[in-house]
PDB file of N, CA and C in Angstrom:
ATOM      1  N   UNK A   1       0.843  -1.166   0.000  1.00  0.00           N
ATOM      2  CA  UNK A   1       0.000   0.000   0.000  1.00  0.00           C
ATOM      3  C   UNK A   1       0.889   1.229   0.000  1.00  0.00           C
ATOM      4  N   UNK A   2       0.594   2.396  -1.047  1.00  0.00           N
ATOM      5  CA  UNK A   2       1.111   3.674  -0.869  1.00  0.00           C
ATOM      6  C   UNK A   2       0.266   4.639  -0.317  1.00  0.00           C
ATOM      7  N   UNK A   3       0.878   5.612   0.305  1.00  0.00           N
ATOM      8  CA  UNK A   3       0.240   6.211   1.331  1.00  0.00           C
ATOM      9  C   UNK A   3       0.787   7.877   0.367  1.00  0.00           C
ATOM     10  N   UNK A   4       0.026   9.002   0.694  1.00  0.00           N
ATOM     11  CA  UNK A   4       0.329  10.059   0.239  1.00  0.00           C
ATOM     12  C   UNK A   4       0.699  11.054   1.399  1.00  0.00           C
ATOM     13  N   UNK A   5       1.418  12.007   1.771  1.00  0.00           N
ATOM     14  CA  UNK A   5       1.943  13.222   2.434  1.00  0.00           C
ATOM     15  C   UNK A   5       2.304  14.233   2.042  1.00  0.00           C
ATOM     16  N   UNK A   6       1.803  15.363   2.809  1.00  0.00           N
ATOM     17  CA  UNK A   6       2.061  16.175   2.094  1.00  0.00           C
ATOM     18  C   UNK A   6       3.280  16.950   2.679  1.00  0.00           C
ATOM     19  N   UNK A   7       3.405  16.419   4.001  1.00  0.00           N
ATOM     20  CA  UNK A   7       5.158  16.711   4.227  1.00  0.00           C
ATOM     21  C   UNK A   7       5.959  15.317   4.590  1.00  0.00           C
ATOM     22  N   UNK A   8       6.551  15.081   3.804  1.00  0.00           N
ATOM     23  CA  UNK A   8       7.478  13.499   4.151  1.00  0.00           C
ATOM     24  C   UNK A   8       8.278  13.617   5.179  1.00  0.00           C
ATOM     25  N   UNK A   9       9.057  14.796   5.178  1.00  0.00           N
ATOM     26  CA  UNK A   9       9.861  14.354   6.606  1.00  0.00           C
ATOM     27  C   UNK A   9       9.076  14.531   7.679  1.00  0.00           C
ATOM     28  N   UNK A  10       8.177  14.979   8.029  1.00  0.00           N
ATOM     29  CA  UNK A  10       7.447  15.155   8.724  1.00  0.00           C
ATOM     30  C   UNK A  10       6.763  13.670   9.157  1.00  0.00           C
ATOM     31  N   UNK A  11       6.539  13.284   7.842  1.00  0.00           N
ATOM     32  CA  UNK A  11       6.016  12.036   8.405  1.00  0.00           C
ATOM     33  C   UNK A  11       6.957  10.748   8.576  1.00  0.00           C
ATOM     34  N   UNK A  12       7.956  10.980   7.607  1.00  0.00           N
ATOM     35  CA  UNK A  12       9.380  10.158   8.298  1.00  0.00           C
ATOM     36  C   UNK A  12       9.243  10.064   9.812  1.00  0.00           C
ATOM     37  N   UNK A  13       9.383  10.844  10.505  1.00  0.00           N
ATOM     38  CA  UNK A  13       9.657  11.112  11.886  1.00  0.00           C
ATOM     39  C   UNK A  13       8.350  10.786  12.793  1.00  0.00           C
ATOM     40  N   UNK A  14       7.222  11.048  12.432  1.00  0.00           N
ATOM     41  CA  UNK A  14       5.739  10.486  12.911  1.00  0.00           C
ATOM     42  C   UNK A  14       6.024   8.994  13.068  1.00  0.00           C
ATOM     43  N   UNK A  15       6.485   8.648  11.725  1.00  0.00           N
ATOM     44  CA  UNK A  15       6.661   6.824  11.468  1.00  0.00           C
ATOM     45  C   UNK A  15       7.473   6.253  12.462  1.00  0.00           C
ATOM     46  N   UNK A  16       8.539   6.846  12.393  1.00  0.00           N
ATOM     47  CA  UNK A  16      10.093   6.173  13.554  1.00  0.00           C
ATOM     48  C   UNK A  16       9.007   6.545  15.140  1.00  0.00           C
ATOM     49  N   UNK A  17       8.236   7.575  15.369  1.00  0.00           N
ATOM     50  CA  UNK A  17       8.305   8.030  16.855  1.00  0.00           C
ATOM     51  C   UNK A  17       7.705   6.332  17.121  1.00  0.00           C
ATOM     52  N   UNK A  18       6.544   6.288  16.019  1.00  0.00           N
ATOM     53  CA  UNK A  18       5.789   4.910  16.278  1.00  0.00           C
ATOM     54  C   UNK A  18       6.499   3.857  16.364  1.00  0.00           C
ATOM     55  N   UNK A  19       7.270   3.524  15.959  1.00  0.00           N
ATOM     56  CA  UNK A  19       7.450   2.040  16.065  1.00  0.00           C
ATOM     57  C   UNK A  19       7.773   1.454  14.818  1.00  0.00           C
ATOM     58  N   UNK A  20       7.717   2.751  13.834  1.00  0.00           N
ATOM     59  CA  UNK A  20       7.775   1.724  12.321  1.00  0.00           C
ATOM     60  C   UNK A  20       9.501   1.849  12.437  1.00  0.00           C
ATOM     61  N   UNK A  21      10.156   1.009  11.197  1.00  0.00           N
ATOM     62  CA  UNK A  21      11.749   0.943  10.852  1.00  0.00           C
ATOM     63  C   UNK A  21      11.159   1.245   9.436  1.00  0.00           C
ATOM     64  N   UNK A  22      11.948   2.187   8.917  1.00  0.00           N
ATOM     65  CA  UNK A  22      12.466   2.548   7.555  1.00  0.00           C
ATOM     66  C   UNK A  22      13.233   1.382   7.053  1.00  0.00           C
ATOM     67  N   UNK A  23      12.747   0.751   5.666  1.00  0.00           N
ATOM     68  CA  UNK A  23      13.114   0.104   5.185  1.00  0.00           C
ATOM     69  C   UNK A  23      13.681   0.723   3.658  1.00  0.00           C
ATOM     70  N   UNK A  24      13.729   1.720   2.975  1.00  0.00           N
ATOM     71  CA  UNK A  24      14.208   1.787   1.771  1.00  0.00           C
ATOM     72  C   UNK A  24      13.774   3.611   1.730  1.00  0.00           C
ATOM     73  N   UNK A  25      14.494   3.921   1.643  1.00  0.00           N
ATOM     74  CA  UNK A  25      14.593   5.557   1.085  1.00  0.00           C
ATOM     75  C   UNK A  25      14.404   6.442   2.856  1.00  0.00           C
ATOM     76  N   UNK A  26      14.433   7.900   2.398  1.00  0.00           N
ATOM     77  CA  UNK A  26      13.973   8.860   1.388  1.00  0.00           C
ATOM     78  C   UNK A  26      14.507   8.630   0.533  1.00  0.00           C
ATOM     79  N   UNK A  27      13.992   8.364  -1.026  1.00  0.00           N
ATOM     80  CA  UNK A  27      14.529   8.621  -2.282  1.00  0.00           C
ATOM     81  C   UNK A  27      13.921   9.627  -3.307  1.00  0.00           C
ATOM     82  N   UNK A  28      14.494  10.027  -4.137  1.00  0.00           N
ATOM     83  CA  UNK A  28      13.835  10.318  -5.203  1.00  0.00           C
ATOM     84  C   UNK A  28      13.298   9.985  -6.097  1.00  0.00           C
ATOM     85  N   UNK A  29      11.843  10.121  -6.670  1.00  0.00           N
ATOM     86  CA  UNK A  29      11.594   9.307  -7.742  1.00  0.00           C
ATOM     87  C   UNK A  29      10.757  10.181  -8.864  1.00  0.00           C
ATOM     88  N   UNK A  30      10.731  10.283 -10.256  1.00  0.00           N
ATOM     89  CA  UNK A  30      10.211  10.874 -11.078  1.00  0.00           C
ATOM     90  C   UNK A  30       8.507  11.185 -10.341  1.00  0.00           C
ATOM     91  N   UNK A  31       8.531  12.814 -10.045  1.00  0.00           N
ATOM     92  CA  UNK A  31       7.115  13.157  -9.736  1.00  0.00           C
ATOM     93  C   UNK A  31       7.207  13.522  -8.283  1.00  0.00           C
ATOM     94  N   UNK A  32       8.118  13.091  -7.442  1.00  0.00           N
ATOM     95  CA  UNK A  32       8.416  13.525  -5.925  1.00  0.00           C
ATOM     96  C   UNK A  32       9.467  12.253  -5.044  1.00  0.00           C
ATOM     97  N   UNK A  33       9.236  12.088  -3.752  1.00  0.00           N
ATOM     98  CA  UNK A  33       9.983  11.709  -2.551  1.00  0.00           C
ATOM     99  C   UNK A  33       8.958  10.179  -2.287  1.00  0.00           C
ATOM    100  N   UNK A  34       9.865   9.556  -1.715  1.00  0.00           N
ATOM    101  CA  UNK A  34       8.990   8.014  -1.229  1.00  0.00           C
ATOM    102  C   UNK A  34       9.803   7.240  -0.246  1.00  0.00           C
ATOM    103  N   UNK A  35       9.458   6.936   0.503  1.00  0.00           N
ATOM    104  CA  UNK A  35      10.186   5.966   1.719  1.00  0.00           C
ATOM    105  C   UNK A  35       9.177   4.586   1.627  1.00  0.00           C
ATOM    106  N   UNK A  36       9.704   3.975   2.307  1.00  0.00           N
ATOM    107  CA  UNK A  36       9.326   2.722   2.427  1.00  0.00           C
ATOM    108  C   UNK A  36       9.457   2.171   3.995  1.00  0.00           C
ATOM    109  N   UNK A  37       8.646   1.883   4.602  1.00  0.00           N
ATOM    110  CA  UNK A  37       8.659   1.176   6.284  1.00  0.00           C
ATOM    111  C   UNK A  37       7.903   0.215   6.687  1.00  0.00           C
ATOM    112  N   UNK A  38       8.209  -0.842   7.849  1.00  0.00           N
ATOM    113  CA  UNK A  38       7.391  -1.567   8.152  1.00  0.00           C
ATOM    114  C   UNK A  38       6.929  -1.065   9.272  1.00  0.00           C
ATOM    115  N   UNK A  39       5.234  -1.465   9.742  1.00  0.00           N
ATOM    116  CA  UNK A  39       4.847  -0.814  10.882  1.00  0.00           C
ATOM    117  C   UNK A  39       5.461  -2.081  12.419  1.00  0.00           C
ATOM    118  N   UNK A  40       5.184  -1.974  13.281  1.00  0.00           N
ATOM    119  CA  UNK A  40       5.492  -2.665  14.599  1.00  0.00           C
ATOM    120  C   UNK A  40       4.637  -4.544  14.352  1.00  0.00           C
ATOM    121  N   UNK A  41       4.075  -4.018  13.217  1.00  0.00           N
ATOM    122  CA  UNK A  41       3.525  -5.532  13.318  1.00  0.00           C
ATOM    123  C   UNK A  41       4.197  -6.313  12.062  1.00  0.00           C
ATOM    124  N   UNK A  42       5.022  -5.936  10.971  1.00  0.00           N
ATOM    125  CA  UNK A  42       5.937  -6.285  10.483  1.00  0.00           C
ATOM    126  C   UNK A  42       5.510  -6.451   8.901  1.00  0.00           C
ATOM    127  N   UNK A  43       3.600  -5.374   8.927  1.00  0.00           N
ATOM    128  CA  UNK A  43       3.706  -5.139   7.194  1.00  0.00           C
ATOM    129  C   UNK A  43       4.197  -3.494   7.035  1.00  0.00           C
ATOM    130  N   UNK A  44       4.606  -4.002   5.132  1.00  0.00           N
ATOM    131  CA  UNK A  44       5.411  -2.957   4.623  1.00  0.00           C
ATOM    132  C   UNK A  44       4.624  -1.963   3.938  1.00  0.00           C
ATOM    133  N   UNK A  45       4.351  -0.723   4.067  1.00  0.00           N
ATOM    134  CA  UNK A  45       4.105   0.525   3.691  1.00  0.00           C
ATOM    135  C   UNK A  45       5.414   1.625   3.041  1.00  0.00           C
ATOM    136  N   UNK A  46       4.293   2.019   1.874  1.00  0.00           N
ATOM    137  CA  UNK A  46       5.540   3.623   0.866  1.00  0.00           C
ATOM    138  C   UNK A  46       4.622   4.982   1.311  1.00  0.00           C
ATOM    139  N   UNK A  47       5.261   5.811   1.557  1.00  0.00           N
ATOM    140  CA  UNK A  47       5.188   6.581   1.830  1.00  0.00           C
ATOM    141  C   UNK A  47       5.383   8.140   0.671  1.00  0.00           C
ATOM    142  N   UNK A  48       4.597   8.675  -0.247  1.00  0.00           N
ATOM    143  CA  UNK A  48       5.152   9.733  -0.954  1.00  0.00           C
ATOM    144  C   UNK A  48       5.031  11.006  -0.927  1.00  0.00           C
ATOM    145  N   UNK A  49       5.237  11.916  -1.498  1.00  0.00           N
ATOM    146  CA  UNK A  49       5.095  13.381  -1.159  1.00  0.00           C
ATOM    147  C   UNK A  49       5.077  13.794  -2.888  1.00  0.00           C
ATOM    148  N   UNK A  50       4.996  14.768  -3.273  1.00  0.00           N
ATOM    149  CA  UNK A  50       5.334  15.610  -4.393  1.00  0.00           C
ATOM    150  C   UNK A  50       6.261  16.302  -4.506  1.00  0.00           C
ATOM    151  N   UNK A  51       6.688  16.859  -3.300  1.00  0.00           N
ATOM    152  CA  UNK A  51       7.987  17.911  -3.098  1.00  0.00           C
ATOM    153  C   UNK A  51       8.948  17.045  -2.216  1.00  0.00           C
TER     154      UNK A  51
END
């Protein structure tokens, strides 16, 4: 599942306070920003932004 934001680091840091681990980015990708994390129960979520 991709998830949309409209501030990523912002929500980078929401994610870690919880419990998730960053699994792949911040990266860049044609069109904006995307991370990738698993939550505390061990499924994987992307995360994107536009800016």
């Amino acid at each position: 599942m991709l998830l949309y934001s409209a501030d990523l680091d912002r929500t980078l840091t929401a994610v870690t306070s919880a419990g998730g681990r960053v699994v792949n980015g911040p990266y860049e990708f044609p069109g904006g920003r995307r991370f990738h994390f698993q939550d505390p129960s061990g499924n994987e979520l992307g995360v994107w932004s536009e800016a």
